[in-house]
C-alpha atoms as a PDB file:
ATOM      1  CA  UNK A   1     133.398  29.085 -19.731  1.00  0.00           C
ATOM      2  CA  UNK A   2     134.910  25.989 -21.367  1.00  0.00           C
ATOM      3  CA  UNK A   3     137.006  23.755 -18.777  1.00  0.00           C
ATOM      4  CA  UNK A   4     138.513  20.993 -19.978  1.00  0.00           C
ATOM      5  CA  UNK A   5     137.048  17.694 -17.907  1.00  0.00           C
ATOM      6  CA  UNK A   6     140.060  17.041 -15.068  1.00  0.00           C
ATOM      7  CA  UNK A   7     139.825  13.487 -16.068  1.00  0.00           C
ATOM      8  CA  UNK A   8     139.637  12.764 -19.265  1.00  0.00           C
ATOM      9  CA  UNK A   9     140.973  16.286 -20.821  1.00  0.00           C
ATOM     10  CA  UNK A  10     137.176  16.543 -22.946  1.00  0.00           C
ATOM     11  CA  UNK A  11     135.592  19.574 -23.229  1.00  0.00           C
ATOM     12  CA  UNK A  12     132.179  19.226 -21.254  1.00  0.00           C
ATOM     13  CA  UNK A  13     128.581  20.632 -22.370  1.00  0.00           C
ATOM     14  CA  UNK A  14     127.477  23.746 -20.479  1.00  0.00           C
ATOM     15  CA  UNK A  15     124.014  22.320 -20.399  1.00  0.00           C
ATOM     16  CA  UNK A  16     123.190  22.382 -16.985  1.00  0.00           C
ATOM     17  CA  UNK A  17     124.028  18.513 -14.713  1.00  0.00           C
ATOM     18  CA  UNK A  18     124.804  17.292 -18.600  1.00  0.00           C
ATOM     19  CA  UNK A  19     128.443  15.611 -18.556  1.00  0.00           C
ATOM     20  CA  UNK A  20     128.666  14.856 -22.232  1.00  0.00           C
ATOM     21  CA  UNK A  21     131.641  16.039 -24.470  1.00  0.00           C
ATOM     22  CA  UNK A  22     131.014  19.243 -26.134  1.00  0.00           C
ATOM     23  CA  UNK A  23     130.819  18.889 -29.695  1.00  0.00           C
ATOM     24  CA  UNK A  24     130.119  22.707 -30.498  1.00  0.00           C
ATOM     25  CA  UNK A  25     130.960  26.054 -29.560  1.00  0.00           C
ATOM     26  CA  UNK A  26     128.519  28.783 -29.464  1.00  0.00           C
ATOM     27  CA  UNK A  27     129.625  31.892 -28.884  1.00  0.00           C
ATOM     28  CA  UNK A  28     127.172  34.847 -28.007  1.00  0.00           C
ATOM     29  CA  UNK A  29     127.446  38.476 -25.968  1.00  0.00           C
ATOM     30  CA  UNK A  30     124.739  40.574 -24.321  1.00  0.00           C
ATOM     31  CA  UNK A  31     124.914  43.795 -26.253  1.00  0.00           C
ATOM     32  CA  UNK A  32     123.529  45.536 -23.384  1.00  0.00           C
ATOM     33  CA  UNK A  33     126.576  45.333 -21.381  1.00  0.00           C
ATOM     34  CA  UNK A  34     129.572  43.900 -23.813  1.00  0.00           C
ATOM     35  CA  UNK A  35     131.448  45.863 -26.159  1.00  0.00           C
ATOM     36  CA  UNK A  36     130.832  44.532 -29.988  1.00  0.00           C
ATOM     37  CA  UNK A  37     134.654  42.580 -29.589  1.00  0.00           C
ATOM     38  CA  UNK A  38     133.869  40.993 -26.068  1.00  0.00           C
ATOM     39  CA  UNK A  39     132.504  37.636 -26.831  1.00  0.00           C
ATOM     40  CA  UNK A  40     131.094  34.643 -24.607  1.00  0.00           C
ATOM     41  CA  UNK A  41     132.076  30.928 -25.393  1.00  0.00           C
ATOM     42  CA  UNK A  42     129.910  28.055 -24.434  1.00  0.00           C
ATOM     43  CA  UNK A  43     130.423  24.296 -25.081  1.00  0.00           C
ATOM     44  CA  UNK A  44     127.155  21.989 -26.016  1.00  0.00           C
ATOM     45  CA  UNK A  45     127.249  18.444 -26.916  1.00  0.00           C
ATOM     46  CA  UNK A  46     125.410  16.793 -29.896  1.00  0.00           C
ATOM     47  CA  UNK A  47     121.587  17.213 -28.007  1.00  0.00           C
ATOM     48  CA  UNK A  48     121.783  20.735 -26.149  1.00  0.00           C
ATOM     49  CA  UNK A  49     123.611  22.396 -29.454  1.00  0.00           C
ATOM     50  CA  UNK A  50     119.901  23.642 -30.522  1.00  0.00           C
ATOM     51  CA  UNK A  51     118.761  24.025 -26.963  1.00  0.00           C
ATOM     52  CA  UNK A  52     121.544  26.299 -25.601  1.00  0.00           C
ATOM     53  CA  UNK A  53     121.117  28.326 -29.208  1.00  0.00           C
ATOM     54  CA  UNK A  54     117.891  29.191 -29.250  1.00  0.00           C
ATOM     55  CA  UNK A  55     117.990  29.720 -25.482  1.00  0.00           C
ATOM     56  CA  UNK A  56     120.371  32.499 -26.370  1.00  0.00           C
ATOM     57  CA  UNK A  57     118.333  33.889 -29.593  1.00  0.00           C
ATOM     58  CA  UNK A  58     115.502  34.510 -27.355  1.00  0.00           C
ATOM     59  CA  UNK A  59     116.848  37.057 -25.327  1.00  0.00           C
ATOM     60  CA  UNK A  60     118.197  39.194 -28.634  1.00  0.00           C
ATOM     61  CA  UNK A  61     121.808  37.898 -27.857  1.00  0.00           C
ATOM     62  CA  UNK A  62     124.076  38.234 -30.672  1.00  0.00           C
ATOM     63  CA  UNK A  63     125.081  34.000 -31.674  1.00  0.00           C
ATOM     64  CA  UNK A  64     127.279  32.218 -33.546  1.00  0.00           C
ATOM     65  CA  UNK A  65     128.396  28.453 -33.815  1.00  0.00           C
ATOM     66  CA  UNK A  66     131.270  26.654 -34.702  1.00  0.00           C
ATOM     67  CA  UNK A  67     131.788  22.603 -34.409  1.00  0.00           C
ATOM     68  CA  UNK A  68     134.603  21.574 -32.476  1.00  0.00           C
ATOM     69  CA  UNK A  69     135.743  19.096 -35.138  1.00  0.00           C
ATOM     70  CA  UNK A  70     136.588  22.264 -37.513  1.00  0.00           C
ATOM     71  CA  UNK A  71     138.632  23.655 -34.778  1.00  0.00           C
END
């Protein structure tokens, strides 16, 4: 889920403890229990972008990214 930070208004990475703003958007469903038009959003910054990807990838999950800065 993307929050914006109640500070600052950023949008924060979903890496795990990692308070860096997001930079992409990844979005991604488990097949096995979402409907083909029920997608997930996460947020990654710069470093966990390829990380939080390919985390995803491995388990078969459908995924797709977008940078923020085209939003």
């Amino acid at each position: 889920m993307i929050e914006p930070s109640a500070a600052t208004g950023d949008v924060i990475c979903s890496r795990a403890e990692c308070t860096n703003e997001a930079t992409w958007l990844i979005y991604w469903r488990n097949p096995r229990i979402h409907a083909a038009d029920r997608t997930k959003t996460w947020s990654a910054c710069d470093e966990h972008h390829e990380f939080l990807t390919r985390y995803l990838e491995s388990r078969g999950f459908p995924v797709s990214t977008e940078s923020r800065s085209t939003r």
